[in-house]
C-alpha atoms as a PDB file:
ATOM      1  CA  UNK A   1     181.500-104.957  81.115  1.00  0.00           C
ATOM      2  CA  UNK A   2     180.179-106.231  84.137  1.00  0.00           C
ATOM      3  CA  UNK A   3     179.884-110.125  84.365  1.00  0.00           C
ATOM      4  CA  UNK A   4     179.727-113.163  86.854  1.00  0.00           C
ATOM      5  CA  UNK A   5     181.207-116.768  85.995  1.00  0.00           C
ATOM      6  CA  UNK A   6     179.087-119.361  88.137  1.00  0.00           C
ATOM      7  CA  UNK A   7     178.426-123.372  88.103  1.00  0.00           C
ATOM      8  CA  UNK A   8     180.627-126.249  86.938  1.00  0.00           C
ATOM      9  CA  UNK A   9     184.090-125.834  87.815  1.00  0.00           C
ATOM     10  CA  UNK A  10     184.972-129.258  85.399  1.00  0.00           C
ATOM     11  CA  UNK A  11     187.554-128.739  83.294  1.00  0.00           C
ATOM     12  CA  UNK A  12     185.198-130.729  80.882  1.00  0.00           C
ATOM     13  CA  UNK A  13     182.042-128.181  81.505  1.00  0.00           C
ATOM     14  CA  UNK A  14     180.710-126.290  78.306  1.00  0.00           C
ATOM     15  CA  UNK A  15     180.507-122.677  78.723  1.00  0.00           C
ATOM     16  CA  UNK A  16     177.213-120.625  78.485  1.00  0.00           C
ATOM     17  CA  UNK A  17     176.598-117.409  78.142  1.00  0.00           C
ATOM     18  CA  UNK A  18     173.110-116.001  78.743  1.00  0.00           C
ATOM     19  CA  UNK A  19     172.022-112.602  76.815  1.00  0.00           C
ATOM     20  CA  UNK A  20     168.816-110.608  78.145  1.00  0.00           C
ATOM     21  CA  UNK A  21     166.759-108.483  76.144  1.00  0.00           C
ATOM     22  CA  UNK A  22     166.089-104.741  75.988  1.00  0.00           C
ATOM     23  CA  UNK A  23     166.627-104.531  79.920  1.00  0.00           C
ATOM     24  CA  UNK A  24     170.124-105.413  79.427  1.00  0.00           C
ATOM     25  CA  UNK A  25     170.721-107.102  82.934  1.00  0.00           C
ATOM     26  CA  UNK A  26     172.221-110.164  84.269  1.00  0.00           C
ATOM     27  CA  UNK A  27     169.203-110.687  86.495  1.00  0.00           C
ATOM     28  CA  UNK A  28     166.762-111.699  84.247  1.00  0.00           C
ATOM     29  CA  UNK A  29     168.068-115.124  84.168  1.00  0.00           C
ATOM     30  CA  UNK A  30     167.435-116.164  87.781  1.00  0.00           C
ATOM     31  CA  UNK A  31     164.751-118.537  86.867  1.00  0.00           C
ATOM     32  CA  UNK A  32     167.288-120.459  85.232  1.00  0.00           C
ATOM     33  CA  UNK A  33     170.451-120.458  86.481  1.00  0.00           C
ATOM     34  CA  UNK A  34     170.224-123.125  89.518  1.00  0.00           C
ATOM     35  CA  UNK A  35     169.520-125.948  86.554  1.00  0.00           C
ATOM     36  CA  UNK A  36     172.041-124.497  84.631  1.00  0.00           C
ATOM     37  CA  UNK A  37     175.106-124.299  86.936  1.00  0.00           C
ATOM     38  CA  UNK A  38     174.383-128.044  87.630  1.00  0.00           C
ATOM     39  CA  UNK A  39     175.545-129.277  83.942  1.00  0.00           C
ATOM     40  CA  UNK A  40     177.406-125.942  82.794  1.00  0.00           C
ATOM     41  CA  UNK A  41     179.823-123.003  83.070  1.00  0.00           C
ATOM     42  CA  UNK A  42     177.671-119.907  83.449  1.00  0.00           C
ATOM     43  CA  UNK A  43     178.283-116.205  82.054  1.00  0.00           C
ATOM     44  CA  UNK A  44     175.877-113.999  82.611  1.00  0.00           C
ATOM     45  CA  UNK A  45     176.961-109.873  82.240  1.00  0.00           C
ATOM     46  CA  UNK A  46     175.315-106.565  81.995  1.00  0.00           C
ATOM     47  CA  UNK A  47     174.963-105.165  78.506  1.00  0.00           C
ATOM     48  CA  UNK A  48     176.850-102.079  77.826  1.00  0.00           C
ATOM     49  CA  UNK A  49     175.511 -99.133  79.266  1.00  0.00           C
ATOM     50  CA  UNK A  50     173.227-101.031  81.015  1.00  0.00           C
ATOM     51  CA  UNK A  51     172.927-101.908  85.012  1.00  0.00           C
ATOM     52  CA  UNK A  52     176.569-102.132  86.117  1.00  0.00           C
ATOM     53  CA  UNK A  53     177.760-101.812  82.579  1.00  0.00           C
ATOM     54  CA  UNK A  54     178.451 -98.277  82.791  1.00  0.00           C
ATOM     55  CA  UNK A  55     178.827 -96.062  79.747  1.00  0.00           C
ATOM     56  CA  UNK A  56     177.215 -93.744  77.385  1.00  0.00           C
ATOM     57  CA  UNK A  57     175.766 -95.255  74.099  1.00  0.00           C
ATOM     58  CA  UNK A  58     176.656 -93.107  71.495  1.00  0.00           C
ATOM     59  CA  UNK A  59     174.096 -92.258  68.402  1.00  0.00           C
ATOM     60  CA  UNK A  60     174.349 -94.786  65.467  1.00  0.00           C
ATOM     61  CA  UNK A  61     175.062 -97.908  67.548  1.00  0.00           C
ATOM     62  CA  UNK A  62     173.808-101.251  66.318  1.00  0.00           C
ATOM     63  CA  UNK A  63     173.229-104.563  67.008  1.00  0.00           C
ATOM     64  CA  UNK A  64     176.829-105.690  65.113  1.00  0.00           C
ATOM     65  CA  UNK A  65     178.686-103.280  67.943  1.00  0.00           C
ATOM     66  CA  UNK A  66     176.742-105.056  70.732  1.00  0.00           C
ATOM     67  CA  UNK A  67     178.017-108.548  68.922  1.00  0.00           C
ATOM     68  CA  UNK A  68     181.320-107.107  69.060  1.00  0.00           C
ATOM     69  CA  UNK A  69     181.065-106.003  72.663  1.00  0.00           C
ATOM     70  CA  UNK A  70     180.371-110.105  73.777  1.00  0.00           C
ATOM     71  CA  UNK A  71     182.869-111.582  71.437  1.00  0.00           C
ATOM     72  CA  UNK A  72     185.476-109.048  73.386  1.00  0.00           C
ATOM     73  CA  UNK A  73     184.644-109.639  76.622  1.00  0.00           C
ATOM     74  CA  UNK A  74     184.225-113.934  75.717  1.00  0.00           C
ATOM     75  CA  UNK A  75     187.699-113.204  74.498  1.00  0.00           C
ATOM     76  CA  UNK A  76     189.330-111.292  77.603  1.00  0.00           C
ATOM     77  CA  UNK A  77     187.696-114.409  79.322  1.00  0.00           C
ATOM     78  CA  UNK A  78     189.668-116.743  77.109  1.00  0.00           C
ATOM     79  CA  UNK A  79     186.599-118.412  75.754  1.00  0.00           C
ATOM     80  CA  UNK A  80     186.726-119.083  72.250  1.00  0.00           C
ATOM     81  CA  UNK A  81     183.278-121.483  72.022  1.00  0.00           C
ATOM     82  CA  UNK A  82     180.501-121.652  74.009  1.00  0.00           C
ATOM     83  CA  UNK A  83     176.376-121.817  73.780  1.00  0.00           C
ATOM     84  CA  UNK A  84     174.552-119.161  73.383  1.00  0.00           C
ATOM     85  CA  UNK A  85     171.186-118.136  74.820  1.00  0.00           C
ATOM     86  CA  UNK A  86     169.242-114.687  74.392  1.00  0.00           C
ATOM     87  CA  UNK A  87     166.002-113.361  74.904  1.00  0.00           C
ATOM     88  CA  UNK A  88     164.592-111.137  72.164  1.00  0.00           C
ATOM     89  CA  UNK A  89     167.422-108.370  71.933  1.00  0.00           C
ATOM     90  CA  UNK A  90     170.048-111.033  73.645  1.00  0.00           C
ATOM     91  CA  UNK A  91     168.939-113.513  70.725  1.00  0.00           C
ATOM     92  CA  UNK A  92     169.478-110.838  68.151  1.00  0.00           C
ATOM     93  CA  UNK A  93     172.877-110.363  69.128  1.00  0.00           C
ATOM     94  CA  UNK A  94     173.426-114.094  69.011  1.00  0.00           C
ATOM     95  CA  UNK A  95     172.547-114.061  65.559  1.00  0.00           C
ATOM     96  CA  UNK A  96     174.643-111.227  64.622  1.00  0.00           C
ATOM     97  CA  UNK A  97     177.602-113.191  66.561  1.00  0.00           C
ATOM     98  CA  UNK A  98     177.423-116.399  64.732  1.00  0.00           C
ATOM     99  CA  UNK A  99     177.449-114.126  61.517  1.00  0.00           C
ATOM    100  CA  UNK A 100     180.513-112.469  62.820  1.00  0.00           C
ATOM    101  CA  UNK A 101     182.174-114.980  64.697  1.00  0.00           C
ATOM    102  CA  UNK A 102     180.766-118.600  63.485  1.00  0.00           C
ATOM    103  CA  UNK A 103     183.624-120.084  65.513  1.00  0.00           C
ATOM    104  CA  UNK A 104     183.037-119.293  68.548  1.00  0.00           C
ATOM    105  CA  UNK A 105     179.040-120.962  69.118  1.00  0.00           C
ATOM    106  CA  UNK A 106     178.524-124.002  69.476  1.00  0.00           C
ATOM    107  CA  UNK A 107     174.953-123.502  69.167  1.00  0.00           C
ATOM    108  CA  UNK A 108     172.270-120.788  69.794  1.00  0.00           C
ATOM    109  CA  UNK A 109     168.838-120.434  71.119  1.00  0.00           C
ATOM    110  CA  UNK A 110     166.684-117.557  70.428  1.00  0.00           C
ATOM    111  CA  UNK A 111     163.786-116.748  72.449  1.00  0.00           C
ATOM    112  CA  UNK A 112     161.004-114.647  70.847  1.00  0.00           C
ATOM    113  CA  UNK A 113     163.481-113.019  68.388  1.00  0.00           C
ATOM    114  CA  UNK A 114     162.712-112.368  64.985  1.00  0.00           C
ATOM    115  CA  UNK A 115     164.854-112.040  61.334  1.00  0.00           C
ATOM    116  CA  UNK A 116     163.182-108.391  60.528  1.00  0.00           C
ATOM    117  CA  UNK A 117     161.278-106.486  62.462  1.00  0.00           C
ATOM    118  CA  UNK A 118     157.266-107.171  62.705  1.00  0.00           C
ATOM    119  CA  UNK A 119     154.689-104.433  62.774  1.00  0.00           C
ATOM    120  CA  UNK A 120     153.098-105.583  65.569  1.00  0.00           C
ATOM    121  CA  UNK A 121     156.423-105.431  67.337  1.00  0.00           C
ATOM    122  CA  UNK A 122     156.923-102.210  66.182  1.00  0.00           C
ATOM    123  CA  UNK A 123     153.622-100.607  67.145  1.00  0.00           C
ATOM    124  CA  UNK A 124     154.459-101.831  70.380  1.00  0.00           C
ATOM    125  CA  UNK A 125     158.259-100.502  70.409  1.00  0.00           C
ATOM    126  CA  UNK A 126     156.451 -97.162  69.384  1.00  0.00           C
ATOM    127  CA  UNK A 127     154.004 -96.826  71.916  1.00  0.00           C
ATOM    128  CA  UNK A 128     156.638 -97.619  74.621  1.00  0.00           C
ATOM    129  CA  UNK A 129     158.785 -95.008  73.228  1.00  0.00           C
ATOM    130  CA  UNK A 130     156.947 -92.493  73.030  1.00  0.00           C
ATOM    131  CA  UNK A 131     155.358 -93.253  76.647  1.00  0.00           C
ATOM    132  CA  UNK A 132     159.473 -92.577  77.910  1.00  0.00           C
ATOM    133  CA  UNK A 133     159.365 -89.308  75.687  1.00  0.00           C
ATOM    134  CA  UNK A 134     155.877 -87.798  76.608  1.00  0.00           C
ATOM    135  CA  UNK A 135     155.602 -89.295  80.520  1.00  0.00           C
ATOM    136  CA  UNK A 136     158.825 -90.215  81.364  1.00  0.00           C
ATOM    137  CA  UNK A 137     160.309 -92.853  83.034  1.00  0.00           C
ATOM    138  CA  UNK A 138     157.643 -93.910  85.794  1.00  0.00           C
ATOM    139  CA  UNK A 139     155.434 -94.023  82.682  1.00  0.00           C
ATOM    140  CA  UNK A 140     157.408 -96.508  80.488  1.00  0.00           C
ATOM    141  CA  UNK A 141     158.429 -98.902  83.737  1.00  0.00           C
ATOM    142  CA  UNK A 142     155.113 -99.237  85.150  1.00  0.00           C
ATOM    143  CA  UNK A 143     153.554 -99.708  81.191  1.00  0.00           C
ATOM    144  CA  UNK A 144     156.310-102.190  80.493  1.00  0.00           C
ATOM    145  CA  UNK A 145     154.781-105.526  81.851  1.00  0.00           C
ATOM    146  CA  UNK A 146     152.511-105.318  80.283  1.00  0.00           C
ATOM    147  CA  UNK A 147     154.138-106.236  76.891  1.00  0.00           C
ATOM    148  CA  UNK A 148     156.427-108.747  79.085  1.00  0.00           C
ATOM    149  CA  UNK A 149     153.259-111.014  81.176  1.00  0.00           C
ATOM    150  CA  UNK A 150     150.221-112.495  80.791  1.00  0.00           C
ATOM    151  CA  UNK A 151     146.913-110.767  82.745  1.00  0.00           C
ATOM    152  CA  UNK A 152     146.571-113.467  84.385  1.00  0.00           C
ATOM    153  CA  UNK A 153     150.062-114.420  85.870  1.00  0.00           C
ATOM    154  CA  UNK A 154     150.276-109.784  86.452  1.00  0.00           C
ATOM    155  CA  UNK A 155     147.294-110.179  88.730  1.00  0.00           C
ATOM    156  CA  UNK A 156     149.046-113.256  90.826  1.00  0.00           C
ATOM    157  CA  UNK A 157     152.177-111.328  91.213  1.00  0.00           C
ATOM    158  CA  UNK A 158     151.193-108.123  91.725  1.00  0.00           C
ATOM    159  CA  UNK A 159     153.766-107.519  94.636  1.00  0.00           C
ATOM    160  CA  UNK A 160     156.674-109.104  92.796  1.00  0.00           C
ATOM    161  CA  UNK A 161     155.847-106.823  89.868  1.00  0.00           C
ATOM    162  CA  UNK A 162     156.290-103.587  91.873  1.00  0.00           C
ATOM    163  CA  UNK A 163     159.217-104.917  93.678  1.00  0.00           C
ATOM    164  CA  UNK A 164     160.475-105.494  90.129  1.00  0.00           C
ATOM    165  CA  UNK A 165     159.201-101.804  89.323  1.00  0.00           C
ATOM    166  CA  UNK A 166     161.186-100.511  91.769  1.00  0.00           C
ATOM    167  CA  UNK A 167     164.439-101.566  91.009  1.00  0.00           C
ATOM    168  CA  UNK A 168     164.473-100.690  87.571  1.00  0.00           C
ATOM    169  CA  UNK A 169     162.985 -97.078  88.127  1.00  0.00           C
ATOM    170  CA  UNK A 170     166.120 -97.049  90.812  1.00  0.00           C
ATOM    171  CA  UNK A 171     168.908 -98.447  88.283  1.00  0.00           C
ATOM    172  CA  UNK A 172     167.420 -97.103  85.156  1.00  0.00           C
ATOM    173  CA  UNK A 173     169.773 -97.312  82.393  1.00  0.00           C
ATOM    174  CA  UNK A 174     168.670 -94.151  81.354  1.00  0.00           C
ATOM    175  CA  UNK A 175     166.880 -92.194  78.158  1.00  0.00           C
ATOM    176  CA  UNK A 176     169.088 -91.926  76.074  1.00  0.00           C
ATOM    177  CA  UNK A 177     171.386 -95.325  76.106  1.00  0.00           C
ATOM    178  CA  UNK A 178     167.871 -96.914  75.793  1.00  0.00           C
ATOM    179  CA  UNK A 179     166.464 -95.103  72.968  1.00  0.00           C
ATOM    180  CA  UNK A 180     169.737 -96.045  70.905  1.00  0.00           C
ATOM    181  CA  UNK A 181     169.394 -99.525  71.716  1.00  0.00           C
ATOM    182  CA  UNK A 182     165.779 -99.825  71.144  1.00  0.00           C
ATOM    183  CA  UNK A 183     166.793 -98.299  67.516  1.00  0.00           C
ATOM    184  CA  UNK A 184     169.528-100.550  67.372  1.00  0.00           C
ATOM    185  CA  UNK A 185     167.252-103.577  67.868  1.00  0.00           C
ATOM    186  CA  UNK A 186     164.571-101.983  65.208  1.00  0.00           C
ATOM    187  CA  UNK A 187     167.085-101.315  62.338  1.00  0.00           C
ATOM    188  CA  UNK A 188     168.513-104.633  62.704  1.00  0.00           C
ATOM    189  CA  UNK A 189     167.284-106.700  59.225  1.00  0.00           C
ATOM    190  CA  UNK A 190     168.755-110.094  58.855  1.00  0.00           C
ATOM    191  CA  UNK A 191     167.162-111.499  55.903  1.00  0.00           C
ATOM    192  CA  UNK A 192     169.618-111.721  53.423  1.00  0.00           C
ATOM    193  CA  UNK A 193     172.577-112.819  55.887  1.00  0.00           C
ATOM    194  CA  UNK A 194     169.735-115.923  57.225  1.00  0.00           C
ATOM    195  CA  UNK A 195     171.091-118.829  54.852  1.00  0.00           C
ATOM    196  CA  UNK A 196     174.571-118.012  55.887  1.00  0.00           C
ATOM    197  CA  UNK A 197     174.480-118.638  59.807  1.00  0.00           C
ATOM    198  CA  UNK A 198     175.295-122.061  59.865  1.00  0.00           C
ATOM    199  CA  UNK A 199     175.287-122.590  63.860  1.00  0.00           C
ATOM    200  CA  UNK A 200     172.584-124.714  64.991  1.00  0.00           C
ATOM    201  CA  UNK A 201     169.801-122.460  66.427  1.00  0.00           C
ATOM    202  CA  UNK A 202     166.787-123.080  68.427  1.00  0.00           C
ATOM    203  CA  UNK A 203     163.754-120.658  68.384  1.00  0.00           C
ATOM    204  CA  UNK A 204     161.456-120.711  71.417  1.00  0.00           C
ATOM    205  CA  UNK A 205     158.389-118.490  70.568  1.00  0.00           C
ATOM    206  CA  UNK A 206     155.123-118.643  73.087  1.00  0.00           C
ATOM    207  CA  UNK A 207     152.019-118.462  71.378  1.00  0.00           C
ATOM    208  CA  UNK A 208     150.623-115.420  73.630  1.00  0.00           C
ATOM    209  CA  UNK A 209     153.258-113.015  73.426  1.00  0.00           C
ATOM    210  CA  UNK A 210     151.810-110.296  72.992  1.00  0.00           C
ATOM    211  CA  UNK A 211     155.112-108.372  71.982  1.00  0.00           C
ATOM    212  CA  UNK A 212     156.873-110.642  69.281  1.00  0.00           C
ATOM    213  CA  UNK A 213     154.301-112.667  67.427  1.00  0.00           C
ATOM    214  CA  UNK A 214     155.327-116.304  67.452  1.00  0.00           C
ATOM    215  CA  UNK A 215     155.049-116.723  63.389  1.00  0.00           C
ATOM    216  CA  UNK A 216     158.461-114.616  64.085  1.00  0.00           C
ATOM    217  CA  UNK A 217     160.552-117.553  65.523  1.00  0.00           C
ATOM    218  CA  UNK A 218     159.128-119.884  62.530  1.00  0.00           C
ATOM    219  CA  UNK A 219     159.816-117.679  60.234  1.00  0.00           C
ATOM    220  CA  UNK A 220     163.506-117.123  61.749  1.00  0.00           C
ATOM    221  CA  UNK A 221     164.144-121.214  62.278  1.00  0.00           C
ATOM    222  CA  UNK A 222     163.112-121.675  58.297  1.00  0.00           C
ATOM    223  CA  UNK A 223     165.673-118.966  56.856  1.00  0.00           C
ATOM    224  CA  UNK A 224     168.177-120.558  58.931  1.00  0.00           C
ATOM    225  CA  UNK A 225     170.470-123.346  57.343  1.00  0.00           C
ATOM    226  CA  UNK A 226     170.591-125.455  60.928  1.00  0.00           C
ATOM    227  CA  UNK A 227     167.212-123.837  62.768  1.00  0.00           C
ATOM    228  CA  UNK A 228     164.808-125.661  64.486  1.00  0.00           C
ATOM    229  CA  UNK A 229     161.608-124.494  66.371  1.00  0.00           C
ATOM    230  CA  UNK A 230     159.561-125.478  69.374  1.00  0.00           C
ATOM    231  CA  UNK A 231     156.463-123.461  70.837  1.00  0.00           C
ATOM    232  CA  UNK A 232     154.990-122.549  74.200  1.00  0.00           C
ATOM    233  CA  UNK A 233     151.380-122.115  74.489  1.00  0.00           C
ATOM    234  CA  UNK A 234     151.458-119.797  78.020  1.00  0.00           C
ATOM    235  CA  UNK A 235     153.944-117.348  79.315  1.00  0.00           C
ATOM    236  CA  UNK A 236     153.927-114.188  77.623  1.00  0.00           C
ATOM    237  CA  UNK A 237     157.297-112.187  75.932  1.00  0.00           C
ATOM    238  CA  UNK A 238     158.909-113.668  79.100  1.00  0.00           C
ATOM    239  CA  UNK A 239     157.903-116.813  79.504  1.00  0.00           C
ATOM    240  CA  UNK A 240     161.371-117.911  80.606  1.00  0.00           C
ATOM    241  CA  UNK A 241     159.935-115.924  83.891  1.00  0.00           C
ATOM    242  CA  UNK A 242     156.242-116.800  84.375  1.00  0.00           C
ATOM    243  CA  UNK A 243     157.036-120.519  83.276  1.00  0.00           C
ATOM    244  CA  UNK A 244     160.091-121.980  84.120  1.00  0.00           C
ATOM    245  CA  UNK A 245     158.650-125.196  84.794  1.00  0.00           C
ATOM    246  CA  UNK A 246     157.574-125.863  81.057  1.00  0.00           C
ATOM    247  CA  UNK A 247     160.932-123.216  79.674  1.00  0.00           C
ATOM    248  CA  UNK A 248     163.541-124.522  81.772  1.00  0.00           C
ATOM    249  CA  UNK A 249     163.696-128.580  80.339  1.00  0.00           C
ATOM    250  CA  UNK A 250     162.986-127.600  76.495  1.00  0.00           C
ATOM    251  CA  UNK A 251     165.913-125.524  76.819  1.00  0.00           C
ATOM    252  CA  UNK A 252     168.456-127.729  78.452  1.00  0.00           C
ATOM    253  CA  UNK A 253     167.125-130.727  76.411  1.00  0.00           C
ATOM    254  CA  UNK A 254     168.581-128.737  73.448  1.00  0.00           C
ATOM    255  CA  UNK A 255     171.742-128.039  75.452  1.00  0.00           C
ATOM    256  CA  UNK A 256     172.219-131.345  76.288  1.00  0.00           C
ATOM    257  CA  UNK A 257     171.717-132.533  72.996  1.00  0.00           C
ATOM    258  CA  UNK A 258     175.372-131.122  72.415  1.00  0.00           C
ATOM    259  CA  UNK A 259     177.310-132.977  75.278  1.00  0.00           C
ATOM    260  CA  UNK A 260     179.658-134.094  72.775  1.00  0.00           C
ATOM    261  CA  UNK A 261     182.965-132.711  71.723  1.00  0.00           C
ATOM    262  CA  UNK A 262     182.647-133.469  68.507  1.00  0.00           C
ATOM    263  CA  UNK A 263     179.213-132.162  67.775  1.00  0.00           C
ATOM    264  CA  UNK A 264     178.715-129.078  65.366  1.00  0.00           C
ATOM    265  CA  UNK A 265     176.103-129.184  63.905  1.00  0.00           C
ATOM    266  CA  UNK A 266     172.463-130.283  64.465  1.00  0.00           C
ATOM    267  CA  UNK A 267     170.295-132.623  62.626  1.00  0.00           C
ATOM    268  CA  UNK A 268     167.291-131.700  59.890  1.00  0.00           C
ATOM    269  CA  UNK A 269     165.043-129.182  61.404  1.00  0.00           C
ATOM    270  CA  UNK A 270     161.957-130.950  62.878  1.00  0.00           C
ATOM    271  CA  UNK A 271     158.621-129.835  63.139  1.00  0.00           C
ATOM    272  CA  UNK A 272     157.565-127.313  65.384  1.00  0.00           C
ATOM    273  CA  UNK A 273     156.518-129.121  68.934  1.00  0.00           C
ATOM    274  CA  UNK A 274     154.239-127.871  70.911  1.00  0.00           C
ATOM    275  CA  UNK A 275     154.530-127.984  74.559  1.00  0.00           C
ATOM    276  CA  UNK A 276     151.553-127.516  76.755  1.00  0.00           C
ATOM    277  CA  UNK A 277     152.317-125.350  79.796  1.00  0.00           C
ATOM    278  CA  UNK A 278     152.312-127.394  83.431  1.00  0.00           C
ATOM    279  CA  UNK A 279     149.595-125.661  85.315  1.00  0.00           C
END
């Protein structure tokens, strides 16, 4: 699989990896990754058959094969423990690594993920996919942000939305590889294998995603044995994008929080916080 390694070159540095969501691509992170190359070791990679990630996704794939796919590349990296951070899909396969592979996080954060899927999420996945099926690509790209961005912050950016547009209608990962990951990401049901992830997990939900309802990432923090939860007010399914400013220090506040070699695990869950957005 594609990937780049960027940041800290201290041989004390913790590595993180960075997962990103249905899209699949390494790019979605670049609102982050100048803060996070200051204090850490950065992986961020294509998804298989995704953007550079080449390859054809064959019928019956699941989320535990995209798990597997991470903990082999970490491994031909020689990384055997390192954070975690994923956005919606990315955060799914997070879970189902710690599940698989409980050795190798040190902790995870989950950004508008879920345990089982919701049927608002659903409706949503449904109308998408059958907007790919019925009117094609163009369709589903240009329909897409709005699941992803609030009105408000779409009608600011309107050029850096269809430059955005553009490159994904170019590099397309195509039909059929993301019809079997969108399935993927809808079968996946973790509510009985909850209790048993015992890496410490942060849930970031935004109270105006319109996509993943934030009751989602409550839910998901409660089932889990070391899950906490904080909230954003503004930003949207992607508010890692439209608000950095407000995303960017809740998440390395919980990174930093494991500086320590000998931290595992996290304390008691505490409430939910909620952070106004800086506007």
């Amino acid at each position: 699989m594609f990937y780049k390694i960027s940041g800290s070159t201290s041989p004390d540095a913790q590595t993180l990896v960075l997962s990103s969501g249905l899209g699949g691509v390494h790019g979605f992170w670049q609102p982050q990754l100048a803060l996070l190359e200051e204090h850490f070791r950065v992986v961020v990679y294509d998804q298989f058959g995704t953007g550079a990630s080449q390859g054809v996704i064959p019928a019956g794939y699941r989320m535990e094969d995209m798990a597997d796919e991470l903990a082999a590349l970490l491994s031909s990296l020689n990384i055997d423990r390192c954070h975690l951070v994923g956005h919606a899909l990315g955060g799914i396969i997070g879970l189902h690594l710690a599940q698989r592979y409980p050795a190798l996080l040190t902790s995870l954060v989950v950004i508008n993920g879920w345990t089982v899927l919701d049927s608002q999420t659903r409706r949503c996945f449904k109308v998408r996919q059958d907007l790919l099926l019925n009117s094609g690509v163009k369709a589903y790209v240009h329909a897409q942000p709005l699941f992803l961005y609030p009105a408000d912050w779409l009608s600011t950016h309107a050029d850096l939305v269809q430059q955005e547009q553009l490159q994904q209608i170019a590099h397309f990962q195509g039909m059929e590889n993301l019809l079997h990951r969108l399935h993927a990401l809808m079968a996946s049901d973790l509510s009985d294998s909850l209790p048993n992830i015992v890496t410490p997990t942060l849930a970031i939900s935004c109270k105006d995603d319109l996509l993943v309802p934030w009751h989602c990432s409550v839910t998901l923090a409660a089932g889990l044995t070391n899950g906490e939860h904080q909230q954003m007010l503004y930003g949207g399914h992607a508010m890692s994008v439209t608000d950095p400013e407000t995303f960017n220090p809740i998440l390395l506040a919980w990174l930093q929080g494991f500086t320590s070699p000998s931290v595992t695990t996290s304390s008691q869950p505490s409430p939910t916080e909620t952070l106004w957005p800086k506007h």
